[in-house]
C-alpha atoms as a PDB file:
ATOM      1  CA  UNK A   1      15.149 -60.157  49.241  1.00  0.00           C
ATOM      2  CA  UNK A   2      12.440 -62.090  51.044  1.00  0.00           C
ATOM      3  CA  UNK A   3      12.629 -58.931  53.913  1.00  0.00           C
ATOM      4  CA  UNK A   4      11.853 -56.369  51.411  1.00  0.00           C
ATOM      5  CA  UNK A   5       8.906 -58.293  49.849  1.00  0.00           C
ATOM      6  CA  UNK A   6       7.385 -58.807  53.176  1.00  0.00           C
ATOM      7  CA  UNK A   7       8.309 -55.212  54.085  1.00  0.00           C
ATOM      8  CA  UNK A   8       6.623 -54.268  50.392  1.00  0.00           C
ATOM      9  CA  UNK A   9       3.114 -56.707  51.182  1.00  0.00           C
ATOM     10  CA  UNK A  10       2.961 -54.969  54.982  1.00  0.00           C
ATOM     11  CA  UNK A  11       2.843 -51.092  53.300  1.00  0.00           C
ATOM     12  CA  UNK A  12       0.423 -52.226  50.718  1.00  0.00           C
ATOM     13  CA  UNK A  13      -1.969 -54.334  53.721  1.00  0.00           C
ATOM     14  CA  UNK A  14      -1.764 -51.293  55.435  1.00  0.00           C
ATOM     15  CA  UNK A  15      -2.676 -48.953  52.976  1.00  0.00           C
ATOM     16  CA  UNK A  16      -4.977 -51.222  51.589  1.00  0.00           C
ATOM     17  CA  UNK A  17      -7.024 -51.281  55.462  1.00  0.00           C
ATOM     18  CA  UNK A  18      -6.685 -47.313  55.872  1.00  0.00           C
ATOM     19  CA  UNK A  19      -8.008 -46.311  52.347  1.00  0.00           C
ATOM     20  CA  UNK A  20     -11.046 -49.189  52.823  1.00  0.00           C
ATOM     21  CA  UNK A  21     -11.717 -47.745  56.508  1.00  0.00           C
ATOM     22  CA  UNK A  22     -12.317 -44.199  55.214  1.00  0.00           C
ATOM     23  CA  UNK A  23     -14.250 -45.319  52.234  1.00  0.00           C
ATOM     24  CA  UNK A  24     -16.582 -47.288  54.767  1.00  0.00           C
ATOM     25  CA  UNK A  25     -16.079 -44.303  57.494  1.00  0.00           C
ATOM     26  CA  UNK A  26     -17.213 -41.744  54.254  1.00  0.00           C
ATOM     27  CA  UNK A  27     -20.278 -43.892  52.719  1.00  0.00           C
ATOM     28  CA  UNK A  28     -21.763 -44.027  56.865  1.00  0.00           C
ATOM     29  CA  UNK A  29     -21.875 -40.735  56.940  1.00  0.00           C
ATOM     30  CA  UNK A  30     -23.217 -39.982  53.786  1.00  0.00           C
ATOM     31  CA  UNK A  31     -25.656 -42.455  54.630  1.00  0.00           C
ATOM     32  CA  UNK A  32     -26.620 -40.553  57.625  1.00  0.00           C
ATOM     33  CA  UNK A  33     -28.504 -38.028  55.920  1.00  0.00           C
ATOM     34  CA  UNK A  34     -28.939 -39.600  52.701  1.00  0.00           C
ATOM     35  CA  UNK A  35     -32.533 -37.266  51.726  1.00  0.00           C
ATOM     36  CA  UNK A  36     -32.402 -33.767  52.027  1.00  0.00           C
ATOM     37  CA  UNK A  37     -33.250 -33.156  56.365  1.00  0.00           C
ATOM     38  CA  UNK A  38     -36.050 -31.403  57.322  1.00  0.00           C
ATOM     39  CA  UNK A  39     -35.003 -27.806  57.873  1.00  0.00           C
ATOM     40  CA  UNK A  40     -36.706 -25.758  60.803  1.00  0.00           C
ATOM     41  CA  UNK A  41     -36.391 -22.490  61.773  1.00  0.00           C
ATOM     42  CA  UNK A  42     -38.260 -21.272  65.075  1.00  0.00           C
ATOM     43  CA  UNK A  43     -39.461 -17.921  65.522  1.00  0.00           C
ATOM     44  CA  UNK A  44     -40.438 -16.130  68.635  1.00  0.00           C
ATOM     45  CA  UNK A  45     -43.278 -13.532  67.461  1.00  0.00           C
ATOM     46  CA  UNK A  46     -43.816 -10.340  69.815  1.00  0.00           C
ATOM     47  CA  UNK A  47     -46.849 -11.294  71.694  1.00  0.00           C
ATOM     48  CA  UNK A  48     -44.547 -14.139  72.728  1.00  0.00           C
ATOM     49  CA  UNK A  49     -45.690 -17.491  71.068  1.00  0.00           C
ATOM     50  CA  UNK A  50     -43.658 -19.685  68.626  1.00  0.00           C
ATOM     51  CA  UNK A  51     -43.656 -20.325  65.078  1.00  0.00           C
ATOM     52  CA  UNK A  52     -41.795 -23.345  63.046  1.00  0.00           C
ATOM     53  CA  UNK A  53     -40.708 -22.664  59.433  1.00  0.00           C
ATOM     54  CA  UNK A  54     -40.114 -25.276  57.028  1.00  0.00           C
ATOM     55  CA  UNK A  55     -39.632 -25.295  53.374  1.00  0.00           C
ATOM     56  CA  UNK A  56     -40.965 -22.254  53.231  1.00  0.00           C
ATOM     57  CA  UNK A  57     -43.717 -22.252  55.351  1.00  0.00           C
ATOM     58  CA  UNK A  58     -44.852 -20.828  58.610  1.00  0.00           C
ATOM     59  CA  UNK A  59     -46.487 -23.014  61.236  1.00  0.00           C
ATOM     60  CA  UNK A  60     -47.609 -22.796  65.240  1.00  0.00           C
ATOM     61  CA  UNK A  61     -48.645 -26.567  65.030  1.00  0.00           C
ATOM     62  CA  UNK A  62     -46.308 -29.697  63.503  1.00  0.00           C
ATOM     63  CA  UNK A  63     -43.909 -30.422  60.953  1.00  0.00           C
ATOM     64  CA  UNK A  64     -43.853 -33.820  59.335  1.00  0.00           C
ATOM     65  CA  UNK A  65     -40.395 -35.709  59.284  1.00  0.00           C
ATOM     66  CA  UNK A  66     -40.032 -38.955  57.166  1.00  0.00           C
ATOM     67  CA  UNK A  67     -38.477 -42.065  58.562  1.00  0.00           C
ATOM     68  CA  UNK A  68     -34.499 -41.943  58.299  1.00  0.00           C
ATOM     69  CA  UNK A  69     -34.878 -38.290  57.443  1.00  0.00           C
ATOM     70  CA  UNK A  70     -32.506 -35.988  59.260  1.00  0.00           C
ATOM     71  CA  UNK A  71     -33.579 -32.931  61.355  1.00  0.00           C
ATOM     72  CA  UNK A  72     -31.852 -30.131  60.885  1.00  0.00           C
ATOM     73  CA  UNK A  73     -32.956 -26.697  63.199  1.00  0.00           C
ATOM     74  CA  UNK A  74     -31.579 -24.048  61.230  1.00  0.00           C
ATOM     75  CA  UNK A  75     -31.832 -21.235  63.697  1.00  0.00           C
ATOM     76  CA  UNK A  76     -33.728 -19.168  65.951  1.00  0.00           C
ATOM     77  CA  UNK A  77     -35.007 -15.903  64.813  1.00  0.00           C
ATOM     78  CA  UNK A  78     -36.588 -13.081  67.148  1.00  0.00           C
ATOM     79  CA  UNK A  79     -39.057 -11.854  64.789  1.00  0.00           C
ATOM     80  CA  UNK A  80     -39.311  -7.886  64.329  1.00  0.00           C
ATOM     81  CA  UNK A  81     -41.775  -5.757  66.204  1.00  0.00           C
ATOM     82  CA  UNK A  82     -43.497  -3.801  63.764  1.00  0.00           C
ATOM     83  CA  UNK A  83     -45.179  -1.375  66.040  1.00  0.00           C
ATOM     84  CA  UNK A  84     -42.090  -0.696  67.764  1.00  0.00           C
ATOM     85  CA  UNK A  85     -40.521   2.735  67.945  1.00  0.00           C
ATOM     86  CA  UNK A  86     -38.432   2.552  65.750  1.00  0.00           C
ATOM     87  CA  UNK A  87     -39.599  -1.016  64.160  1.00  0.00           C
ATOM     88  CA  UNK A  88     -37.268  -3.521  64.825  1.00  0.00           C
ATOM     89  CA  UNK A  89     -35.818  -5.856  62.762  1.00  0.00           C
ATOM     90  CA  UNK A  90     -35.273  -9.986  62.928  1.00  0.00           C
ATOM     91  CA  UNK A  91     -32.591 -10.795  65.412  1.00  0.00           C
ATOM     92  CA  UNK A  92     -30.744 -14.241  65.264  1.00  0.00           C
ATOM     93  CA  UNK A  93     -30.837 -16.203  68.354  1.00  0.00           C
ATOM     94  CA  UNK A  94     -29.935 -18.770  70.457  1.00  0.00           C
ATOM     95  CA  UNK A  95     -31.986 -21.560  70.880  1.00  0.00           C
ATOM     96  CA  UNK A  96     -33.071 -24.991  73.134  1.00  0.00           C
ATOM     97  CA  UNK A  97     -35.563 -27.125  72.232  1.00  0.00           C
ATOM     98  CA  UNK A  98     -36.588 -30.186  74.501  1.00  0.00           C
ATOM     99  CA  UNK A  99     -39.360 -32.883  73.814  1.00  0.00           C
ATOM    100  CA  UNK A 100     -41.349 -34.787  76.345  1.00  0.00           C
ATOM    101  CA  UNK A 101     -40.147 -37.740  78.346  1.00  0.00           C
ATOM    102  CA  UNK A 102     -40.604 -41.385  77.131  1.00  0.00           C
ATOM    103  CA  UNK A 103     -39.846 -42.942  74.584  1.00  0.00           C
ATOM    104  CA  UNK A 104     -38.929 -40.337  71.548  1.00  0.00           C
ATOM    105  CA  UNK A 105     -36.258 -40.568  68.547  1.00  0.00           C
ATOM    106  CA  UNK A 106     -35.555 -36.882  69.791  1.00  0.00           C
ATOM    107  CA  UNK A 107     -34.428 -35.229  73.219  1.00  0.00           C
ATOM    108  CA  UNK A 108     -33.297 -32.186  73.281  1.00  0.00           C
ATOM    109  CA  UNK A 109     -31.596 -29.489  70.274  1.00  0.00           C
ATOM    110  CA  UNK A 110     -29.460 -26.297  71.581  1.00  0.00           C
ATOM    111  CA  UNK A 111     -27.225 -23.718  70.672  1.00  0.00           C
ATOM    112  CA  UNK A 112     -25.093 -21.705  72.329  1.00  0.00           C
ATOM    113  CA  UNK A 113     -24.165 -19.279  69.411  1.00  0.00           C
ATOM    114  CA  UNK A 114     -26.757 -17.412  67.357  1.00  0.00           C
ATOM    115  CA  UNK A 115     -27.010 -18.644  63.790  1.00  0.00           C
ATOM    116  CA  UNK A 116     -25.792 -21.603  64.754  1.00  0.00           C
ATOM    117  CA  UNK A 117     -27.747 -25.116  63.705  1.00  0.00           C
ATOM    118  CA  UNK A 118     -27.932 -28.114  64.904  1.00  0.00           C
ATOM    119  CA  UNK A 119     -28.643 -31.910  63.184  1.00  0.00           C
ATOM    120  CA  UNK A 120     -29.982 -34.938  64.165  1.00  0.00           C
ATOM    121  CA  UNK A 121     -29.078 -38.225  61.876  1.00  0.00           C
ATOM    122  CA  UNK A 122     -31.967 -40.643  60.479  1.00  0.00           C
ATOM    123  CA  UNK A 123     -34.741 -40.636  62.737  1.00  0.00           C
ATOM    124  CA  UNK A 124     -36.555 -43.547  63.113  1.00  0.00           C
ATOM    125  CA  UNK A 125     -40.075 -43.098  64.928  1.00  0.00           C
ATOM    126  CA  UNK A 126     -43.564 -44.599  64.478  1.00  0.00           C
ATOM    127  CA  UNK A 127     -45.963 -43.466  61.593  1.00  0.00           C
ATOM    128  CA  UNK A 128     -48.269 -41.227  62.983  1.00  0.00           C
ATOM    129  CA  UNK A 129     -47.004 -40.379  66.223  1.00  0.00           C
ATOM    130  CA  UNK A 130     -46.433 -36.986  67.182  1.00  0.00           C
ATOM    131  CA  UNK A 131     -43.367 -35.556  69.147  1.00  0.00           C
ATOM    132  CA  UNK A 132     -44.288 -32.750  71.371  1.00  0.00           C
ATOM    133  CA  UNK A 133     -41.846 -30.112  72.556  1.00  0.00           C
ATOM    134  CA  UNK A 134     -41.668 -30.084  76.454  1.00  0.00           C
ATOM    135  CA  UNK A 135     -40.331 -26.357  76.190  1.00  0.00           C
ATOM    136  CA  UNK A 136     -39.172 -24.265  73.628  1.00  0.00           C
ATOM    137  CA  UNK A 137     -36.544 -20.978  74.713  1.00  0.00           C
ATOM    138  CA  UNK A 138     -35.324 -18.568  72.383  1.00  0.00           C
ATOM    139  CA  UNK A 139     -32.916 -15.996  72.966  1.00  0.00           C
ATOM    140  CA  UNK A 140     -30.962 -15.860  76.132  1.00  0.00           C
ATOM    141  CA  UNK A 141     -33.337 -15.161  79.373  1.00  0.00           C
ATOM    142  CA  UNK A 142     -36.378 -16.494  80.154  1.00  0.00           C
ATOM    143  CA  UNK A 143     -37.911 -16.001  76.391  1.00  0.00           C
ATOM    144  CA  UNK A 144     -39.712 -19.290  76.520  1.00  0.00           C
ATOM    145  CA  UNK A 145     -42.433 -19.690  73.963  1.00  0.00           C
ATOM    146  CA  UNK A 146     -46.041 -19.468  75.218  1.00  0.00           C
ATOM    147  CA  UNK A 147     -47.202 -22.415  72.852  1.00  0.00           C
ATOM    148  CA  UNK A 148     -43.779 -24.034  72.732  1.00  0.00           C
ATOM    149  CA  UNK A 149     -45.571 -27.206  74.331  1.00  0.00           C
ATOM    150  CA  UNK A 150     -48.288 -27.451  70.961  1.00  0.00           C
ATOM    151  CA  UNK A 151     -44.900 -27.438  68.558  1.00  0.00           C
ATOM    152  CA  UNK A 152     -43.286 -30.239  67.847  1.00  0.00           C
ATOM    153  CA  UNK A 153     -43.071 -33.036  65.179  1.00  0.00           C
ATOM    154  CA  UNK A 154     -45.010 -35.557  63.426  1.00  0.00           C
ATOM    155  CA  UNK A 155     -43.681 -38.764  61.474  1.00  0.00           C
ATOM    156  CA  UNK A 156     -45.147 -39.866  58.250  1.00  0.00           C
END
């Protein structure tokens, strides 16, 4: 009898440990991201420069992340050429973004597939401090962004 009790205590230990290490394993990484992340979209206009869009809006300059807010870049869009012959339409695209060197929450966000997004957990970073882009390339090629280096982020 004492066998099977021990036998019985071991299962119930063990299941015990595995249900407790995917609770703790499921709150982290709900934790990660616990606000809403910053969604960004870049855009490479026709004349060849950059854009950011975020909630809504269109930028060629910063876009403010809170502390432990997660980054999340959407996508890449090549935006449509409206003079074209025929116009063209928005094309998804690939995408890799790099900051500048030193000492940066951030280092470097890339796809390989267009559509495809890409998330950074909490970002911790001083108030104030801006995080420049070193380059910015959408699309496959040599589409690099004119004003890719004034893009970037800025923490609140």
């Amino acid at each position: 009898m004492t066998s099977r009790h021990v036998q019985l205590t071991l299962a119930v230990l063990v299941f015990s440990a595995t249900v407790l290490l995917a609770s703790t394993q499921s709150a982290r990484a709900a934790d990660v991201c616990a606000t809403p992340p910053v969604m960004i979209t870049l855009h490479l206009t026709p004349d060849g420069s950059c854009t950011q869009e975020s909630g809504g809006n269109i930028v060629a300059g910063l876009i403010q992340v809170s502390p432990k807010q997660c980054v999340k870049y959407a996508g890449a869009i090549i935006d449509p050429n409206p003079t074209a012959t025929p116009p063209t339409s928005a094309i998804p695209a690939t995408f890799d973004v790099k900051f500048d060197d030193g000492p940066s929450p951030f280092r470097e966000f890339a796809t390989s597939t267009a559509g495809d997004a890409v998330t950074a957990g909490q970002v911790m970073g001083t108030s104030g401090h801006t995080y420049y882009y070193s380059s910015v390339q959408i699309g496959t090629g040599t589409k690099s962004c004119s004003n890719g280096k004034k893009l970037g982020l800025i923490m609140k």
